[in-house]
C-alpha atoms as a PDB file:
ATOM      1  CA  UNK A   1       6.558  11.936  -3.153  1.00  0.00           C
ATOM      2  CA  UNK A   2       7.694   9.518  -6.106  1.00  0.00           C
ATOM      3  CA  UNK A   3       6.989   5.930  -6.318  1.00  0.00           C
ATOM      4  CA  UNK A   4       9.251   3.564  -8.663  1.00  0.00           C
ATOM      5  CA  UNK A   5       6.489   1.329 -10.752  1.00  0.00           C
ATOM      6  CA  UNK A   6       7.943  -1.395 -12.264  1.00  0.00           C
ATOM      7  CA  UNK A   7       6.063  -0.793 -15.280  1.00  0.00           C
ATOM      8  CA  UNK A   8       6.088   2.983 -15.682  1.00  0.00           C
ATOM      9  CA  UNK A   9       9.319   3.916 -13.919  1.00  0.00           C
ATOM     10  CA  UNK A  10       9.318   6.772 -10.665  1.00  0.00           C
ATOM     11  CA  UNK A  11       6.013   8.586 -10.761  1.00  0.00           C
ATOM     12  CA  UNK A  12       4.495  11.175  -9.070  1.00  0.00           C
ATOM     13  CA  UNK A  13       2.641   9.994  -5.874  1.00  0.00           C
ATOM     14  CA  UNK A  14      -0.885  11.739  -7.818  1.00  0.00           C
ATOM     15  CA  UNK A  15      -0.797   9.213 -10.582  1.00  0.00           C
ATOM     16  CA  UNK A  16      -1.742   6.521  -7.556  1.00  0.00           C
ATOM     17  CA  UNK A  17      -4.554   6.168  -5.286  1.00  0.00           C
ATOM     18  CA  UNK A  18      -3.448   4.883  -1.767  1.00  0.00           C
ATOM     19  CA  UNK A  19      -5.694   2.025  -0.152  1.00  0.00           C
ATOM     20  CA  UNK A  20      -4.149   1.605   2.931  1.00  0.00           C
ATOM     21  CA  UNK A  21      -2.168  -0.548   4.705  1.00  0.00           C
ATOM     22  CA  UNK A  22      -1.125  -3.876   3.549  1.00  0.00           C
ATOM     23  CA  UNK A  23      -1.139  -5.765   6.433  1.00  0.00           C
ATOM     24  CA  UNK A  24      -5.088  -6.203   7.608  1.00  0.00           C
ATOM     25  CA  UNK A  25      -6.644  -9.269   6.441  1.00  0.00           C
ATOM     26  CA  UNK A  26     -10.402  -9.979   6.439  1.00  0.00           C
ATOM     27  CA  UNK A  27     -12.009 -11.313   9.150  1.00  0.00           C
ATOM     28  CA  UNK A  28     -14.729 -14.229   8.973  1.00  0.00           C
ATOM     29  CA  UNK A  29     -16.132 -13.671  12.258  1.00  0.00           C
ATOM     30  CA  UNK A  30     -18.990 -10.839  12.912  1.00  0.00           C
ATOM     31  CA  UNK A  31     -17.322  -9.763  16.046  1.00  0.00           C
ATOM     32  CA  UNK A  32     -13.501  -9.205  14.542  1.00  0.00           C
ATOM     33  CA  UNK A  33     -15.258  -7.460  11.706  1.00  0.00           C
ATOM     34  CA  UNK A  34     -15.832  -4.085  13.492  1.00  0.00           C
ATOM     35  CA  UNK A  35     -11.939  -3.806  14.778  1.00  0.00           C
ATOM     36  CA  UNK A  36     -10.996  -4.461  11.189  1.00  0.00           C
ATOM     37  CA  UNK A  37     -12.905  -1.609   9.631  1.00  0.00           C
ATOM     38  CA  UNK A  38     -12.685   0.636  12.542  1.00  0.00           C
ATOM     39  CA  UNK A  39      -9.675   0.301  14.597  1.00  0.00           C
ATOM     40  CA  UNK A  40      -6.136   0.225  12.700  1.00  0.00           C
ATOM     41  CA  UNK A  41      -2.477   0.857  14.253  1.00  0.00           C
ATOM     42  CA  UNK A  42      -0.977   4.103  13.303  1.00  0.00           C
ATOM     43  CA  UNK A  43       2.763   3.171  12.851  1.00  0.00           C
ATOM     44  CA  UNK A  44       5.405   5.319  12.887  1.00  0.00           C
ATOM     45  CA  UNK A  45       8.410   3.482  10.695  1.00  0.00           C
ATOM     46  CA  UNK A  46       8.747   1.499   7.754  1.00  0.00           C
ATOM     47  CA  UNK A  47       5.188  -0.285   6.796  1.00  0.00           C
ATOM     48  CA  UNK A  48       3.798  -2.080   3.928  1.00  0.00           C
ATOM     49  CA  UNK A  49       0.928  -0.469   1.716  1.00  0.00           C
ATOM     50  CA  UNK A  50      -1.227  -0.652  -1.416  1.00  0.00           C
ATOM     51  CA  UNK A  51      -1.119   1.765  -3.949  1.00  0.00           C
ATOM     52  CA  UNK A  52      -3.141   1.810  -7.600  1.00  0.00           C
ATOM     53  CA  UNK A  53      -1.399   3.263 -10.653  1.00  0.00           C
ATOM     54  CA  UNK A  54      -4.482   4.385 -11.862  1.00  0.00           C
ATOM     55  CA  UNK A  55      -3.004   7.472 -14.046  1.00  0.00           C
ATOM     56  CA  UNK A  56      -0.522   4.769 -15.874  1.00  0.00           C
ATOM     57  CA  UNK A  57      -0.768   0.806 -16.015  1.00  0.00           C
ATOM     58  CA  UNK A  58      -3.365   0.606 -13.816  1.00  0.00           C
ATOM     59  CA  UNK A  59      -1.519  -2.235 -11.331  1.00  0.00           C
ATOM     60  CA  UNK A  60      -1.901  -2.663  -7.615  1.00  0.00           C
ATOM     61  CA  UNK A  61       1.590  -1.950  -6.025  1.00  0.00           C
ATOM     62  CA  UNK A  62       2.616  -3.273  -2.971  1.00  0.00           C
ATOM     63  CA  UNK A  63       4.994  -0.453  -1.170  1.00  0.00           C
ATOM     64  CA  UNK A  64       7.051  -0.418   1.710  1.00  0.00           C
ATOM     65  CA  UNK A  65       6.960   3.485   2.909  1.00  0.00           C
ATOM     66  CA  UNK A  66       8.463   4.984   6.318  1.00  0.00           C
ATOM     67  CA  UNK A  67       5.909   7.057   7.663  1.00  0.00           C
ATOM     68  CA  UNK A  68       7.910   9.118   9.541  1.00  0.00           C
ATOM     69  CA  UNK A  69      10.162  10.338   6.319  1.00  0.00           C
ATOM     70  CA  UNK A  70       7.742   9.415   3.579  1.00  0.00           C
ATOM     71  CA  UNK A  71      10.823   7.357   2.153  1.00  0.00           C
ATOM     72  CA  UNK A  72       9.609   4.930  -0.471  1.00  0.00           C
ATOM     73  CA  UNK A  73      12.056   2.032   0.771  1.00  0.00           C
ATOM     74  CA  UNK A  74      10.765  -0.641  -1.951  1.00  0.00           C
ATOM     75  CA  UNK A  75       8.390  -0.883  -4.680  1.00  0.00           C
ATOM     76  CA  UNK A  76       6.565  -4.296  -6.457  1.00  0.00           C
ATOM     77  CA  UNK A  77       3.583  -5.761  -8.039  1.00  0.00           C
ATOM     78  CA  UNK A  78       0.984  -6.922  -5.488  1.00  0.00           C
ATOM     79  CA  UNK A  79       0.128  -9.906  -7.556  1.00  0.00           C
ATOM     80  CA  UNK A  80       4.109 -11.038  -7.030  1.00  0.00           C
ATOM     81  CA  UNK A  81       3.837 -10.591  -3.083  1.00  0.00           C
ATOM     82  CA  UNK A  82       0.961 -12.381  -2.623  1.00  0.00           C
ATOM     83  CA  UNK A  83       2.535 -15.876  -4.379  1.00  0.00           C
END
């Protein structure tokens, strides 16, 4: 798998280290806290994720991959998405 990096260019998917999906966001509460950590939705489609470049610029990527294919459909900074 290649993933564009809008520093380095399309790199080879071993350059990165994958974190997981984007879309979880820390709970406050003890009792939401468990579901978080444990229980996540495997999608099958198109789904946002973090990746770290950490064999090049050593950025936090936010990618939009389709599970199903493995299709990178869009690549950007993490920093920019969250603004």
């Amino acid at each position: 798998m290649r993933i564009p990096c809008p520093y380095c260019g399309e790199r080879d998917a071993q350059e990165f280290v994958y974190r997981g999906d984007a879309a979880p966001t820390r709970p406050t509460g003890d009792e939401d806290f468990v579901d978080y950590v444990y229980a996540r939705a495997n999608p099958a489609g198109p789904m946002h994720e973090h990746w770290y470049h950490a064999q090049g610029c050593r950025t936090w990527l936010l990618v939009e991959r389709d599970t199903r294919t493995h299709e990178i459909l869009s690549a950007r900074l993490a920093r920019e998405a969250a603004q």
